[in-house]
C-alpha atoms as a PDB file:
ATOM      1  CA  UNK A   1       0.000   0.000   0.000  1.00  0.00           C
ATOM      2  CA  UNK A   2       1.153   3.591  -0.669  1.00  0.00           C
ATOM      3  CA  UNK A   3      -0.057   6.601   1.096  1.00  0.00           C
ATOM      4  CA  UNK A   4       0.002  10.145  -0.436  1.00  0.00           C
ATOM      5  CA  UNK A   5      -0.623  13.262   1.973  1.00  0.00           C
ATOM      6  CA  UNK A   6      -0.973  16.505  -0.060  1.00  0.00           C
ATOM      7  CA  UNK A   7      -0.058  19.851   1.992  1.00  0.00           C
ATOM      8  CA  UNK A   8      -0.960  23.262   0.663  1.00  0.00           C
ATOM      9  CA  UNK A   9       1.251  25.443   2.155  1.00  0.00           C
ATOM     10  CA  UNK A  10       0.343  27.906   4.708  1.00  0.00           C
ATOM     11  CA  UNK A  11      -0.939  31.311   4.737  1.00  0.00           C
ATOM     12  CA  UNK A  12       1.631  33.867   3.157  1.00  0.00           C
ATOM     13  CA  UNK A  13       2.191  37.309   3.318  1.00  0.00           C
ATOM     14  CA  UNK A  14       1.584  40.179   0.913  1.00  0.00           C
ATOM     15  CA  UNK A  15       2.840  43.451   3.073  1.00  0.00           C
ATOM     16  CA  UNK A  16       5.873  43.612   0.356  1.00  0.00           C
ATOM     17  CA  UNK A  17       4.454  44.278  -3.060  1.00  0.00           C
ATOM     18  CA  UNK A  18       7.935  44.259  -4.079  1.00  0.00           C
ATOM     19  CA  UNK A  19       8.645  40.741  -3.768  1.00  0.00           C
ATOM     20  CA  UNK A  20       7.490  38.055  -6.810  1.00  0.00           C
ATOM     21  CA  UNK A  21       5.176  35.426  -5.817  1.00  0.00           C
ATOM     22  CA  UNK A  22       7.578  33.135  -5.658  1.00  0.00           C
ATOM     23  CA  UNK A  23       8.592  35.096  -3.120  1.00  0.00           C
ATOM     24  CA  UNK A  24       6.088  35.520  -0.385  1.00  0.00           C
ATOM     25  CA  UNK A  25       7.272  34.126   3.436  1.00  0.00           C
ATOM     26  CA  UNK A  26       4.137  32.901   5.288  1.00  0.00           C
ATOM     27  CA  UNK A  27       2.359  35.709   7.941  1.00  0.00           C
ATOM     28  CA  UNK A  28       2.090  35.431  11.104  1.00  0.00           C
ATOM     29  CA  UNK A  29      -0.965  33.279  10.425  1.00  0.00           C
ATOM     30  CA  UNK A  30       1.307  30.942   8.544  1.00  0.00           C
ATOM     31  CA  UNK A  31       3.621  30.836  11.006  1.00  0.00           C
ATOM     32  CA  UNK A  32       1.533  29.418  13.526  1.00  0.00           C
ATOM     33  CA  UNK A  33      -0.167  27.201  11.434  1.00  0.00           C
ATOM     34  CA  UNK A  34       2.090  25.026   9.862  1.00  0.00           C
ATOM     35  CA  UNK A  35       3.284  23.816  13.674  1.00  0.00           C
ATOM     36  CA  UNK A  36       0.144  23.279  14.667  1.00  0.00           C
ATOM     37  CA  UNK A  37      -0.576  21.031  11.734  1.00  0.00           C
ATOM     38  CA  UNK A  38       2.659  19.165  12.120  1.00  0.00           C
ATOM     39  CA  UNK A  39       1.778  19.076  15.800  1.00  0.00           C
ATOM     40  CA  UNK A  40      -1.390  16.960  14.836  1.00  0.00           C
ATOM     41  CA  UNK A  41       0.468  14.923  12.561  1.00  0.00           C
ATOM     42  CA  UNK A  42       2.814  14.042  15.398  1.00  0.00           C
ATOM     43  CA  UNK A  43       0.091  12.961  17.378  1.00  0.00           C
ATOM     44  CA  UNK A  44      -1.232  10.892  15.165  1.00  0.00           C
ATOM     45  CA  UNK A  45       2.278   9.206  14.643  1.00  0.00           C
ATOM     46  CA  UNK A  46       2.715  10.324  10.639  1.00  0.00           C
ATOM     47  CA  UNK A  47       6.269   9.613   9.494  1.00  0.00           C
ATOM     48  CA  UNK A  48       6.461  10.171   5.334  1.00  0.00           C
ATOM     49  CA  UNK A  49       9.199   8.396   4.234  1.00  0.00           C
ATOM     50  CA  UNK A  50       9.592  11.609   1.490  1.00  0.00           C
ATOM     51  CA  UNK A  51       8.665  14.710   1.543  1.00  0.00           C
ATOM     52  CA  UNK A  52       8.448  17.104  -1.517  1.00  0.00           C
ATOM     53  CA  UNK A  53       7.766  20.527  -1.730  1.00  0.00           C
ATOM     54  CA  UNK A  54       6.899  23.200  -3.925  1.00  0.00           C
ATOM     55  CA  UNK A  55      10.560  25.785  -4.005  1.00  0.00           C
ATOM     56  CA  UNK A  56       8.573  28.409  -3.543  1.00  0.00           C
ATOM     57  CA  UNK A  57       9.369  30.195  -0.379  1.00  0.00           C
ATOM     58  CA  UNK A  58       6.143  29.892   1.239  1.00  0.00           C
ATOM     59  CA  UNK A  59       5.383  26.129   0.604  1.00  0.00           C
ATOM     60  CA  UNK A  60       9.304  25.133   1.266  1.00  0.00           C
ATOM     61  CA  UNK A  61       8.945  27.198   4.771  1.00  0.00           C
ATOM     62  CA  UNK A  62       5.705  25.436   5.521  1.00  0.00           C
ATOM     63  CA  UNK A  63       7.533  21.733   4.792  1.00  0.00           C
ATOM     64  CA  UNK A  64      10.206  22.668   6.893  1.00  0.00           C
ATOM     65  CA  UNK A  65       8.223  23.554   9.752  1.00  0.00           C
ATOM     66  CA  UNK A  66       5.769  20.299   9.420  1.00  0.00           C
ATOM     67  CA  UNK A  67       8.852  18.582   9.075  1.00  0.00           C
ATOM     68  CA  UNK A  68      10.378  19.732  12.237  1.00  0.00           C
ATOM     69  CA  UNK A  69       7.414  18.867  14.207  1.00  0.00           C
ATOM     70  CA  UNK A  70       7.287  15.806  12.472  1.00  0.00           C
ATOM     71  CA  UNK A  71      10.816  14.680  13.036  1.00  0.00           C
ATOM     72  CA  UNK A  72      11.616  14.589   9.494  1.00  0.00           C
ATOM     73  CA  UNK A  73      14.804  16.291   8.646  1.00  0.00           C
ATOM     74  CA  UNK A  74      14.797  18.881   6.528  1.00  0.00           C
ATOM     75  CA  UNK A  75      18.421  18.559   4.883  1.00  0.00           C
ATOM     76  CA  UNK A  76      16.150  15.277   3.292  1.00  0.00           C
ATOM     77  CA  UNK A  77      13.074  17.392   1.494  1.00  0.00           C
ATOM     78  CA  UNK A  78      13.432  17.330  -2.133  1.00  0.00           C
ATOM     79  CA  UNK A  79      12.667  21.084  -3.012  1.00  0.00           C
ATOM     80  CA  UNK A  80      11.541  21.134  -7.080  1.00  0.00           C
ATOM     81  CA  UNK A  81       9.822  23.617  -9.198  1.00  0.00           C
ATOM     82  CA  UNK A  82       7.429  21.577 -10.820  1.00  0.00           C
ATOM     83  CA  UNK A  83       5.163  21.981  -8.338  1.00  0.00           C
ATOM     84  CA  UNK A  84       4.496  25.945  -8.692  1.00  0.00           C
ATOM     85  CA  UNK A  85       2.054  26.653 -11.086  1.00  0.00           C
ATOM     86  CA  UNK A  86       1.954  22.848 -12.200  1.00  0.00           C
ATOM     87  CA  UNK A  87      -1.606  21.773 -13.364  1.00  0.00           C
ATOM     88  CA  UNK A  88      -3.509  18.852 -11.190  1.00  0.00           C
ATOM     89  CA  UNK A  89      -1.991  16.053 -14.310  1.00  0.00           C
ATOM     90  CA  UNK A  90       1.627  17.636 -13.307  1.00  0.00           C
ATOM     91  CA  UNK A  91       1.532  17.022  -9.911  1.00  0.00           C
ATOM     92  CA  UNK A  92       0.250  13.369 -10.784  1.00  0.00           C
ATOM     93  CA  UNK A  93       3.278  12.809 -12.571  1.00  0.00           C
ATOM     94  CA  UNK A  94       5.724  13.979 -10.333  1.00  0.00           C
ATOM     95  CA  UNK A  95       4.609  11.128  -7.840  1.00  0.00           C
ATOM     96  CA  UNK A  96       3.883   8.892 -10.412  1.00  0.00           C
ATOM     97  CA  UNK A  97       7.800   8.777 -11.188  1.00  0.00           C
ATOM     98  CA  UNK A  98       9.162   8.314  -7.948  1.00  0.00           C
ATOM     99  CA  UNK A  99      10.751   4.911  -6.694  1.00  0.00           C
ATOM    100  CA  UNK A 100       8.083   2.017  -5.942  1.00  0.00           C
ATOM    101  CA  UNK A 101      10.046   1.395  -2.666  1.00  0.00           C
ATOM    102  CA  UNK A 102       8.389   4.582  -1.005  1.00  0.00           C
ATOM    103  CA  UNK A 103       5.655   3.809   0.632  1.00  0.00           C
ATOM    104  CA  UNK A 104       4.192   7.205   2.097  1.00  0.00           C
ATOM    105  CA  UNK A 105       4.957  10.581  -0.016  1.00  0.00           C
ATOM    106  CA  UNK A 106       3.979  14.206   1.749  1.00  0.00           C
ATOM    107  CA  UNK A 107       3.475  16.672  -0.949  1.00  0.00           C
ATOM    108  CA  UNK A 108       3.244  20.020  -0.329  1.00  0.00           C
ATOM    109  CA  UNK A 109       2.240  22.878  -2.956  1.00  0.00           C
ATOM    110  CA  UNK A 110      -0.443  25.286  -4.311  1.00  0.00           C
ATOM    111  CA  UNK A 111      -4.125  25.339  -5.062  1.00  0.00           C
ATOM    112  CA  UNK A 112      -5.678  24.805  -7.011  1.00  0.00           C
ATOM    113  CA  UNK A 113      -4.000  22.142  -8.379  1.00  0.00           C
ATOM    114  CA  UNK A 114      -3.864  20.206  -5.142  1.00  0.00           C
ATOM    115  CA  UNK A 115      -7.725  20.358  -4.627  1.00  0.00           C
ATOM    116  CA  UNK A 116      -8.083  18.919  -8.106  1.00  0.00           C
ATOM    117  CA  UNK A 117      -5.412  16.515  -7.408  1.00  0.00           C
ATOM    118  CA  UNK A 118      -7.453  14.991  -4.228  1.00  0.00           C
ATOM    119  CA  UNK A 119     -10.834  15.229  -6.113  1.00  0.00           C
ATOM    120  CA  UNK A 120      -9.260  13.405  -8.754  1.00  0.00           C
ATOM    121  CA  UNK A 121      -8.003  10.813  -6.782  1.00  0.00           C
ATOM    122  CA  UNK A 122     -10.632   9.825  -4.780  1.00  0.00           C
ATOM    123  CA  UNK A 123     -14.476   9.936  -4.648  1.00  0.00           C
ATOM    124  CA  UNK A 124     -14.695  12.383  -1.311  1.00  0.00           C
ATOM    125  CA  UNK A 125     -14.947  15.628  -2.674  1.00  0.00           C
ATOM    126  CA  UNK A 126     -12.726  18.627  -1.302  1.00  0.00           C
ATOM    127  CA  UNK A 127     -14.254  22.104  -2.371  1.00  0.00           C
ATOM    128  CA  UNK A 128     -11.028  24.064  -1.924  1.00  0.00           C
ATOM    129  CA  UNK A 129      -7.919  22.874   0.501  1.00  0.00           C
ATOM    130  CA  UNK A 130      -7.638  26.070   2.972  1.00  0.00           C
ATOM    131  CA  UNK A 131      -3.935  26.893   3.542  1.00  0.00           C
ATOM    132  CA  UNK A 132      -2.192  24.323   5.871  1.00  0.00           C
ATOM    133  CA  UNK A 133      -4.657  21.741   4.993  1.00  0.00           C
ATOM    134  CA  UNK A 134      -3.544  18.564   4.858  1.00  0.00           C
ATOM    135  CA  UNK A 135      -5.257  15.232   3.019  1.00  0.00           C
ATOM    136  CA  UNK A 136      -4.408  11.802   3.025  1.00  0.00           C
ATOM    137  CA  UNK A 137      -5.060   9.276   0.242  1.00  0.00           C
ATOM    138  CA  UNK A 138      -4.217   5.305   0.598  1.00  0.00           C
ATOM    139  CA  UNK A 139      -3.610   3.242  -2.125  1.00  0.00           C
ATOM    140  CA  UNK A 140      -3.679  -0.239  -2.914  1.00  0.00           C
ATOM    141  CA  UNK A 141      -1.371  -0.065  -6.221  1.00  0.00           C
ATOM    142  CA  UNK A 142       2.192   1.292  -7.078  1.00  0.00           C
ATOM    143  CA  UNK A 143       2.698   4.948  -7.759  1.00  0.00           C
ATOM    144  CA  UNK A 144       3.040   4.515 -11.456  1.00  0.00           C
ATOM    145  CA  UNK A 145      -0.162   2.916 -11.557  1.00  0.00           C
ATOM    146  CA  UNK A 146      -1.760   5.442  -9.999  1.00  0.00           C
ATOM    147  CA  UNK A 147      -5.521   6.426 -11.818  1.00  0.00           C
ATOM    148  CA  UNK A 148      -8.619   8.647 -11.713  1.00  0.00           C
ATOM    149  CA  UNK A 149     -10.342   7.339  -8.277  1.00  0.00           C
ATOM    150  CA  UNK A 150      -7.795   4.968  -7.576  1.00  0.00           C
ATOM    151  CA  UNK A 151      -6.936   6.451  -4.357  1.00  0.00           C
ATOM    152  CA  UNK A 152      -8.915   5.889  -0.888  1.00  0.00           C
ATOM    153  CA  UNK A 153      -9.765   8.619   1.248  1.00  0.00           C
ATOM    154  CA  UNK A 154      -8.026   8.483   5.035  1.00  0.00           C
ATOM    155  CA  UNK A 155      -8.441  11.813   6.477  1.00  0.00           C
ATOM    156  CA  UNK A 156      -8.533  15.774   5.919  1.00  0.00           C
ATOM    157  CA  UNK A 157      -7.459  18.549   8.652  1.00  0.00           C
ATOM    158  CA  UNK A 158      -6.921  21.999   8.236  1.00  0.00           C
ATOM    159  CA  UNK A 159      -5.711  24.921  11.354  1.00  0.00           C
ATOM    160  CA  UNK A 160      -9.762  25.762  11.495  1.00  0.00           C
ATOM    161  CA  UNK A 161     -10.339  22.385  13.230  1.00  0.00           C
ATOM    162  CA  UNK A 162      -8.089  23.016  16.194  1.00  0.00           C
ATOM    163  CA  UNK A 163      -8.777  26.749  16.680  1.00  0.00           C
ATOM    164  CA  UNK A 164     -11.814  27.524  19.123  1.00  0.00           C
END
């Protein structure tokens, strides 16, 4: 089995309009998000055996700070540029060509490609993946054989849940 947890990254700033988009750190929103969520994921014992992440400054922050809570070192995220801008059939091929001998894959990137990506995978629709959500999909096949509904839903958590 193979199990595929899709990130968006946490909420980013836009005080600088100087900066590109590429750019953008997380705000202080962000900034408390993304250890909460990696918090959560700690509790509930989540240990990816890869992590990928959108180079984008505000999805490669949010990775290392999930990662930290996580236990996952960072030095080991694999930081690519696919992932900005990449359409929901781009980000299906950037996991579909990864080694068969991973068996859980954390993804993190950018709506609203990853939305489409989980509502494309499995049958439990996601309107929109808020920033620092997190979703998990199981599957039953190898990552190249990855299809349209092939994947089963596990779970879905976003910073809204925890915050009273």
């Amino acid at each position: 089995m193979k199990t595929l947890y899709l990130v968006r990254h946490a909420k980013s700033s836009w005080k600088n309009p100087d900066l590109t988009d590429k750019e953008r750190p997380l705000n202080k929103r962000g900034k408390k998000d993304a250890p909460l969520i990696g918090t959560k994921l700690n509790e509930m014992r989540i240990q990816p055996e890869l992590i990928i992440s959108s180079d984008v400054v505000r999805a490669k922050k949010t990775a290392y700070m999930i990662a930290k809570e996580i236990g996952y070192d960072k030095d080991n995220i694999v930081l690519t540029d696919e992932i900005y801008e990449a359409s929901t059939m781009e980000l299906l091929n950037v996991f579909k060509q990864l080694n068969q001998e991973f068996k859980s894959i954390m993804l993190f990137g950018h709506n609203p490609a990853l939305t489409g990506l989980h509502n494309y995978l499995t049958d439990h629709y996601i309107d929109n993946i808020p920033t620092c959500g997190l979703t998990a999909i199981r599957f039953e096949n190898q990552w190249a054989d990855i299809k349209e509904k092939s994947g089963k839903f596990l779970f879905y958590i976003y910073p809204k849940l925890y915050k009273k």
